[in-house]
PDB file of N, CA and C in Angstrom:
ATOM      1  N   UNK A   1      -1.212  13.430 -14.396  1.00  0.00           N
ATOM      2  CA  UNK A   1      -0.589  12.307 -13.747  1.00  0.00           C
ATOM      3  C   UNK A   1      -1.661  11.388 -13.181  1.00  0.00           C
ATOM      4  N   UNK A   2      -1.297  10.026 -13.213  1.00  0.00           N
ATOM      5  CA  UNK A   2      -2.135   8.861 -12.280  1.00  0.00           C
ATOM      6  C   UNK A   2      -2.774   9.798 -10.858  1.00  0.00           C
ATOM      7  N   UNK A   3      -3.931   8.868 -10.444  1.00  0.00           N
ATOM      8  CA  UNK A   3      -4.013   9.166  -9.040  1.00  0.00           C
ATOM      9  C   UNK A   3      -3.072   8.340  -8.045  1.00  0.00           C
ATOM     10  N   UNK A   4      -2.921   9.223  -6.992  1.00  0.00           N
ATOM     11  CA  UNK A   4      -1.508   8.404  -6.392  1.00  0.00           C
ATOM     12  C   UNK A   4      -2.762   8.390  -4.933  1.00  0.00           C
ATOM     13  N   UNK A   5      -1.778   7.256  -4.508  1.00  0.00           N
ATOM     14  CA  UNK A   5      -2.670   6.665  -2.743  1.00  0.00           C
ATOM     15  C   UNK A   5      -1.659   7.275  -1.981  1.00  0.00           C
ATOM     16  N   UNK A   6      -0.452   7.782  -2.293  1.00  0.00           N
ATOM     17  CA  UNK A   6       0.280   8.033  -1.324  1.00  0.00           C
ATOM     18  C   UNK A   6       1.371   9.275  -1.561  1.00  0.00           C
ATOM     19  N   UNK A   7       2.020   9.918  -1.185  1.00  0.00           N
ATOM     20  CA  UNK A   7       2.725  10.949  -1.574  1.00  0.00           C
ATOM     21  C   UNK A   7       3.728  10.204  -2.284  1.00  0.00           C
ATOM     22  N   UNK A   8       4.643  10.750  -3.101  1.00  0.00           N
ATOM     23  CA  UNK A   8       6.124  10.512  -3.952  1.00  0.00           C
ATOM     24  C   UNK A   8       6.964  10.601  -2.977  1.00  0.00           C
ATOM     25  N   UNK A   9       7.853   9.235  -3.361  1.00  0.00           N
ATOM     26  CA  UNK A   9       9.177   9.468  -2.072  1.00  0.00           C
ATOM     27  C   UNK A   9      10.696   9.410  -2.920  1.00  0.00           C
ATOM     28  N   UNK A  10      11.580  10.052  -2.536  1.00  0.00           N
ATOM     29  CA  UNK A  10      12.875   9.576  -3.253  1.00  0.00           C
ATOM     30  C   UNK A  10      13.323   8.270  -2.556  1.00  0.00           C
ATOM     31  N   UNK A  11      14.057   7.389  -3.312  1.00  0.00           N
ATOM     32  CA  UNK A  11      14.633   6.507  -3.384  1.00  0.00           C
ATOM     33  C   UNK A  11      16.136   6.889  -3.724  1.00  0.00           C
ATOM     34  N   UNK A  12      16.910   6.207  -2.425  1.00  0.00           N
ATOM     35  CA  UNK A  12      18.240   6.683  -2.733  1.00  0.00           C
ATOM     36  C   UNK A  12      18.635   5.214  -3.391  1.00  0.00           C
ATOM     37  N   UNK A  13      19.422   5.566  -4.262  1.00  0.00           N
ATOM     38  CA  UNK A  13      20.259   4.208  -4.780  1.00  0.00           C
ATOM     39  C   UNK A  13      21.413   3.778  -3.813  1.00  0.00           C
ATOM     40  N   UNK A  14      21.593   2.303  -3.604  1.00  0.00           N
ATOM     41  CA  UNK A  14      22.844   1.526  -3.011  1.00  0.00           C
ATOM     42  C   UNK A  14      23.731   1.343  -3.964  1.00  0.00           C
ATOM     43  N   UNK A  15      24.732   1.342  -3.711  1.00  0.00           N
ATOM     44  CA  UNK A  15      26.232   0.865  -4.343  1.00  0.00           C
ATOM     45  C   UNK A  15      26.078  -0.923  -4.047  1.00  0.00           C
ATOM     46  N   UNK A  16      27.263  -1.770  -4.571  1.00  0.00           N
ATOM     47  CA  UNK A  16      26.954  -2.936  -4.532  1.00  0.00           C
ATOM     48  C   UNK A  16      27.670  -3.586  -3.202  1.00  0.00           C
ATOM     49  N   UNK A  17      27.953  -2.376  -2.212  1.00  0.00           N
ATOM     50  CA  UNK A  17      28.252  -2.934  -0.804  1.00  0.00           C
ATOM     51  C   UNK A  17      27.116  -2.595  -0.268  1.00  0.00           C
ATOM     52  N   UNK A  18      26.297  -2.149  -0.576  1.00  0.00           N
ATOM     53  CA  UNK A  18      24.562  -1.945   0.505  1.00  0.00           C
ATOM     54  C   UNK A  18      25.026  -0.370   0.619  1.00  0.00           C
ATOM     55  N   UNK A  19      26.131   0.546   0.683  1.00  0.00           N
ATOM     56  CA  UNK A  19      25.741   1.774   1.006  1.00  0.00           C
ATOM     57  C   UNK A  19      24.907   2.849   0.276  1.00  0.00           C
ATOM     58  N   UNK A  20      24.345   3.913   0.425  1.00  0.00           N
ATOM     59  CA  UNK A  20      23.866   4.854  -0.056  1.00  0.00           C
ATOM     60  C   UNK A  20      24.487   5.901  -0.639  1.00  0.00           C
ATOM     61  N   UNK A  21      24.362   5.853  -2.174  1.00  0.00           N
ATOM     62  CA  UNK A  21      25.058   7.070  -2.740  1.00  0.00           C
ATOM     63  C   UNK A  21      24.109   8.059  -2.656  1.00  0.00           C
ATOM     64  N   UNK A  22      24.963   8.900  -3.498  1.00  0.00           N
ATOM     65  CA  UNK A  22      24.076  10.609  -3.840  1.00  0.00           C
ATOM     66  C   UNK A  22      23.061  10.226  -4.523  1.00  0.00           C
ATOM     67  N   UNK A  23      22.739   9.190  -5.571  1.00  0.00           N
ATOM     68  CA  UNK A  23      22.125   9.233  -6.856  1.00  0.00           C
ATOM     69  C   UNK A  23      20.695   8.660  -6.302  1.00  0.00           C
ATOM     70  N   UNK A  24      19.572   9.639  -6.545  1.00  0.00           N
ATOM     71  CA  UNK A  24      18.298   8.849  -6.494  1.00  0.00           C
ATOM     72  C   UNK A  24      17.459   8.968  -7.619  1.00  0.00           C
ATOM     73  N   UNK A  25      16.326   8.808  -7.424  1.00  0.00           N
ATOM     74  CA  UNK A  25      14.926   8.876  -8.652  1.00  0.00           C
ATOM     75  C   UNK A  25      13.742   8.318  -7.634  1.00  0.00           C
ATOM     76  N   UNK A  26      13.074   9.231  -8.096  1.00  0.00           N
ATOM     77  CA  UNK A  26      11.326   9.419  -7.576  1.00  0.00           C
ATOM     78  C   UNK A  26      11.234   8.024  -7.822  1.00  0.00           C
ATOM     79  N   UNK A  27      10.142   7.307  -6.526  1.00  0.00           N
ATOM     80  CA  UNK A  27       8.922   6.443  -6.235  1.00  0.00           C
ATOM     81  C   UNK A  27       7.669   6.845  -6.082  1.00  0.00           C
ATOM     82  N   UNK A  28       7.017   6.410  -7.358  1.00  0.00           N
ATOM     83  CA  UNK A  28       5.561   6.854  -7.128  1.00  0.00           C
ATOM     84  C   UNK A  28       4.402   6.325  -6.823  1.00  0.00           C
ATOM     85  N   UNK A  29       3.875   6.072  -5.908  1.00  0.00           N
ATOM     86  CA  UNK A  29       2.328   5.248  -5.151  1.00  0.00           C
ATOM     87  C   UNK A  29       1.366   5.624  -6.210  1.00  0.00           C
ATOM     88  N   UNK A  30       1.508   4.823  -7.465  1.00  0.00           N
ATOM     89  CA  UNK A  30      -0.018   5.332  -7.965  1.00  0.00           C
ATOM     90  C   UNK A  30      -0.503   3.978  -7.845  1.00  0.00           C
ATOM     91  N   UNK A  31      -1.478   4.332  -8.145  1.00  0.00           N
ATOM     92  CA  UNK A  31      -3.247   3.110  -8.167  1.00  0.00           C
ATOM     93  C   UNK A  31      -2.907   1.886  -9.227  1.00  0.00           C
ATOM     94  N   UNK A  32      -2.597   2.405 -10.115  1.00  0.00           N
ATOM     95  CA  UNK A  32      -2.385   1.040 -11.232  1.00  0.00           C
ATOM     96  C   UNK A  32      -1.042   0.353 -10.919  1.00  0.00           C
ATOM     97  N   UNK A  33       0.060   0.775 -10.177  1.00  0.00           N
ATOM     98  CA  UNK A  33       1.278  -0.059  -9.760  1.00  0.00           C
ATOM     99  C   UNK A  33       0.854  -0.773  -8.423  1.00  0.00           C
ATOM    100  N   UNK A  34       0.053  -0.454  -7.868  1.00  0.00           N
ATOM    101  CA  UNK A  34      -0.188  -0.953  -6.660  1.00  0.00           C
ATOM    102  C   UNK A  34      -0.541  -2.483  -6.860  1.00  0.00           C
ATOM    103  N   UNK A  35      -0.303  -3.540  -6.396  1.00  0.00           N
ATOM    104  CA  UNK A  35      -0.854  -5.512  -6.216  1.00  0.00           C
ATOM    105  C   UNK A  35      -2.226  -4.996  -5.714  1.00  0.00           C
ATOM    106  N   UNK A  36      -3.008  -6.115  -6.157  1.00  0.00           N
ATOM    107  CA  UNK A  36      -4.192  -6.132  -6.294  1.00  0.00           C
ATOM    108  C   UNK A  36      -4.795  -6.190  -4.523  1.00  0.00           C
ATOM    109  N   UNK A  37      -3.902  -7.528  -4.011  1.00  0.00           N
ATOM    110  CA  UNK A  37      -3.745  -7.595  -2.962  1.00  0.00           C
ATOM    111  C   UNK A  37      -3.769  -6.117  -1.724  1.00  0.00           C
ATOM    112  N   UNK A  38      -2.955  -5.288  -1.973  1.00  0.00           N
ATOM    113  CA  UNK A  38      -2.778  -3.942  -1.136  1.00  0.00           C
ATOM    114  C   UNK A  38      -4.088  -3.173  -1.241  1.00  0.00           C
ATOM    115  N   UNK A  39      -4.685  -3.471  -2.742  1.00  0.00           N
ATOM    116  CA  UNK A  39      -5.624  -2.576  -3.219  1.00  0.00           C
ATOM    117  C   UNK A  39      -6.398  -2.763  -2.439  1.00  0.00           C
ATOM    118  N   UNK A  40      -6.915  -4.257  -2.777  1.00  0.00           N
ATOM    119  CA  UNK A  40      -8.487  -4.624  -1.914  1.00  0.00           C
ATOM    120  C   UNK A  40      -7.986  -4.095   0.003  1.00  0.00           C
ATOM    121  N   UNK A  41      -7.159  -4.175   0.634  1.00  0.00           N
ATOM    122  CA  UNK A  41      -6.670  -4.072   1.349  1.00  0.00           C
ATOM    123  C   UNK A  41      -7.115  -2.418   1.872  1.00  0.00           C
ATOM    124  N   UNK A  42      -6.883  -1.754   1.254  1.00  0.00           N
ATOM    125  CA  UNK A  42      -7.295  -0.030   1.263  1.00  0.00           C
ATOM    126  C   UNK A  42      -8.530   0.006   0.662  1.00  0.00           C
ATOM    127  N   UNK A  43      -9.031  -0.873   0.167  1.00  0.00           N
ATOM    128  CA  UNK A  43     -10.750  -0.648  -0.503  1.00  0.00           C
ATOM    129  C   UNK A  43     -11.165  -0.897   1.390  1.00  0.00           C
ATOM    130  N   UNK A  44     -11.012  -1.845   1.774  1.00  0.00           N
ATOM    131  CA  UNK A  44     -11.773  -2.079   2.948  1.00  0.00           C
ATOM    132  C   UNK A  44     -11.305  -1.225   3.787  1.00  0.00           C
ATOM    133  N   UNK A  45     -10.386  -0.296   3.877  1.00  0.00           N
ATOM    134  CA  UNK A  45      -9.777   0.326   4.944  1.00  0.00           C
ATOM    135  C   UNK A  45     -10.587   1.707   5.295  1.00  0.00           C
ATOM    136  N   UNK A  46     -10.985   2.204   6.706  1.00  0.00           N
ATOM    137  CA  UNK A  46     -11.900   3.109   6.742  1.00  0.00           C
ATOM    138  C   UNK A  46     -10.937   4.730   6.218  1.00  0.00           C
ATOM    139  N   UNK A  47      -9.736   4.392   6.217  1.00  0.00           N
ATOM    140  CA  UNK A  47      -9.018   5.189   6.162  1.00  0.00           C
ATOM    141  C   UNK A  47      -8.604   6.405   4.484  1.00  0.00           C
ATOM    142  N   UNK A  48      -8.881   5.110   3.681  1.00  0.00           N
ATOM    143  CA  UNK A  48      -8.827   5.877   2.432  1.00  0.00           C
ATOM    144  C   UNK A  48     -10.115   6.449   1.744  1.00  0.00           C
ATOM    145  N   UNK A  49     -11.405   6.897   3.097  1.00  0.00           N
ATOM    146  CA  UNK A  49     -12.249   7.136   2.108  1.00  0.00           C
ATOM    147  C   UNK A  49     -12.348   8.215   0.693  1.00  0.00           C
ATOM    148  N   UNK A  50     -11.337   9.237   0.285  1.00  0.00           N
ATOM    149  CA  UNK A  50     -11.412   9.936  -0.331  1.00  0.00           C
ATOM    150  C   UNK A  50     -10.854   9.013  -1.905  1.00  0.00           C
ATOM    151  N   UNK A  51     -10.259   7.922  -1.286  1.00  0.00           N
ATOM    152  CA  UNK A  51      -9.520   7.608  -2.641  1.00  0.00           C
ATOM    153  C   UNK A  51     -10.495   6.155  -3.132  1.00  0.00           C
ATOM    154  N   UNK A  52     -11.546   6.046  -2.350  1.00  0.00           N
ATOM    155  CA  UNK A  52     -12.220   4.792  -2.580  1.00  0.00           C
ATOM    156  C   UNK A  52     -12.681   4.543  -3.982  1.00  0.00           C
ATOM    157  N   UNK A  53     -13.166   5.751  -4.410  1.00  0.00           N
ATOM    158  CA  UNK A  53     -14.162   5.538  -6.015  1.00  0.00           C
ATOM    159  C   UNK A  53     -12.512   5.191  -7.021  1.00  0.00           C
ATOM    160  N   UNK A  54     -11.245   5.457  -6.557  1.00  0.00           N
ATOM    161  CA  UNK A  54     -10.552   5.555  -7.521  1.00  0.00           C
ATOM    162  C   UNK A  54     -10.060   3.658  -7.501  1.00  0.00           C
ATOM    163  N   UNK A  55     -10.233   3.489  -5.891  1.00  0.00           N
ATOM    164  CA  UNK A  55      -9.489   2.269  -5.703  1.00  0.00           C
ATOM    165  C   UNK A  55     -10.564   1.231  -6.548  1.00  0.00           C
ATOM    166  N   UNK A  56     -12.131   1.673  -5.864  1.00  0.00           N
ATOM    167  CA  UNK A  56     -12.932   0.345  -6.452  1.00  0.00           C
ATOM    168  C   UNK A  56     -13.249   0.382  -7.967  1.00  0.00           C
ATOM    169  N   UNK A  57     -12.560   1.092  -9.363  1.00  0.00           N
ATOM    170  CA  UNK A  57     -12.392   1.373 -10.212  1.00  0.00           C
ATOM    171  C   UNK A  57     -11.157   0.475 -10.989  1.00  0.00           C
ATOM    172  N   UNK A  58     -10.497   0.298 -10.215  1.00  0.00           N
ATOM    173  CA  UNK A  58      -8.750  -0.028 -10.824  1.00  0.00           C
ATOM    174  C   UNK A  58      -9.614  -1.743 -10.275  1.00  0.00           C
ATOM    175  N   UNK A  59     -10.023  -1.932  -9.219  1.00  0.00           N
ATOM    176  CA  UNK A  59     -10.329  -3.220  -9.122  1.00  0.00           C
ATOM    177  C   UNK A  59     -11.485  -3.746  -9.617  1.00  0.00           C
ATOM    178  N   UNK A  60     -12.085  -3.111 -10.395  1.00  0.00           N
ATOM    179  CA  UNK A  60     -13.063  -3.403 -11.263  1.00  0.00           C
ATOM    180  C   UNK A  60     -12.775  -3.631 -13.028  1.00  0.00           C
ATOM    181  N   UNK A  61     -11.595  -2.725 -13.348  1.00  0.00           N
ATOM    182  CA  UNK A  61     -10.544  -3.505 -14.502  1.00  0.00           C
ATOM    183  C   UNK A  61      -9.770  -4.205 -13.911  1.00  0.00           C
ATOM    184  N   UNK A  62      -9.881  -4.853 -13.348  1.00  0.00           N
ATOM    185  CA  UNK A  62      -8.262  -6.187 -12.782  1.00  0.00           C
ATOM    186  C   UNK A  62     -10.020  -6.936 -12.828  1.00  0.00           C
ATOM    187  N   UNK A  63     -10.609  -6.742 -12.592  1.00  0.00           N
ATOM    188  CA  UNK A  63     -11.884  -8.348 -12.248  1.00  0.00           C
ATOM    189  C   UNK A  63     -11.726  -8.431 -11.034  1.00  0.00           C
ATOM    190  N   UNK A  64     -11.563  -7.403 -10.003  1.00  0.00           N
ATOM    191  CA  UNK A  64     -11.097  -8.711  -8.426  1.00  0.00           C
ATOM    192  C   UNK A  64     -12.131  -8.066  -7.249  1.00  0.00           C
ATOM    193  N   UNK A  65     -13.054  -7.118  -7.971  1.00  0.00           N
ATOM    194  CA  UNK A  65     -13.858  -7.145  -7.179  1.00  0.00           C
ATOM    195  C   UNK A  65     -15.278  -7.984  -7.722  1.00  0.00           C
TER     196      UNK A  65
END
């Protein structure tokens, strides 16, 4: 699997009045779905140092570093 920045979350689906049914499907935080914008955002952040070589990688194929 991708490297992910963030754990997998379920996503519950809405009905077309806004409520929440039973029915969901996985959301997944990986690196290549992430906006470029968020990326550089966690490149500078002191916080993701473990995921840095993966972040300044993905922004080095986009061109945006």
């Amino acid at each position: 699997m991708a490297p992910k920045l963030k754990p997998s979350t379920k996503e519950y689906k809405r009905d077309r009045n806004g409520r929440m049914t039973s029915k969901w499907e996985w959301k997944h935080y990986t690196v290549a779905s992430t906006s470029t914008d968020e990326l550089l955002k966690y490149y500078k952040s002191p916080n993701m140092k473990r995921k840095k070589r993966v972040i300044k990688l993905e922004l080095e194929k986009r061109n945006a570093l």
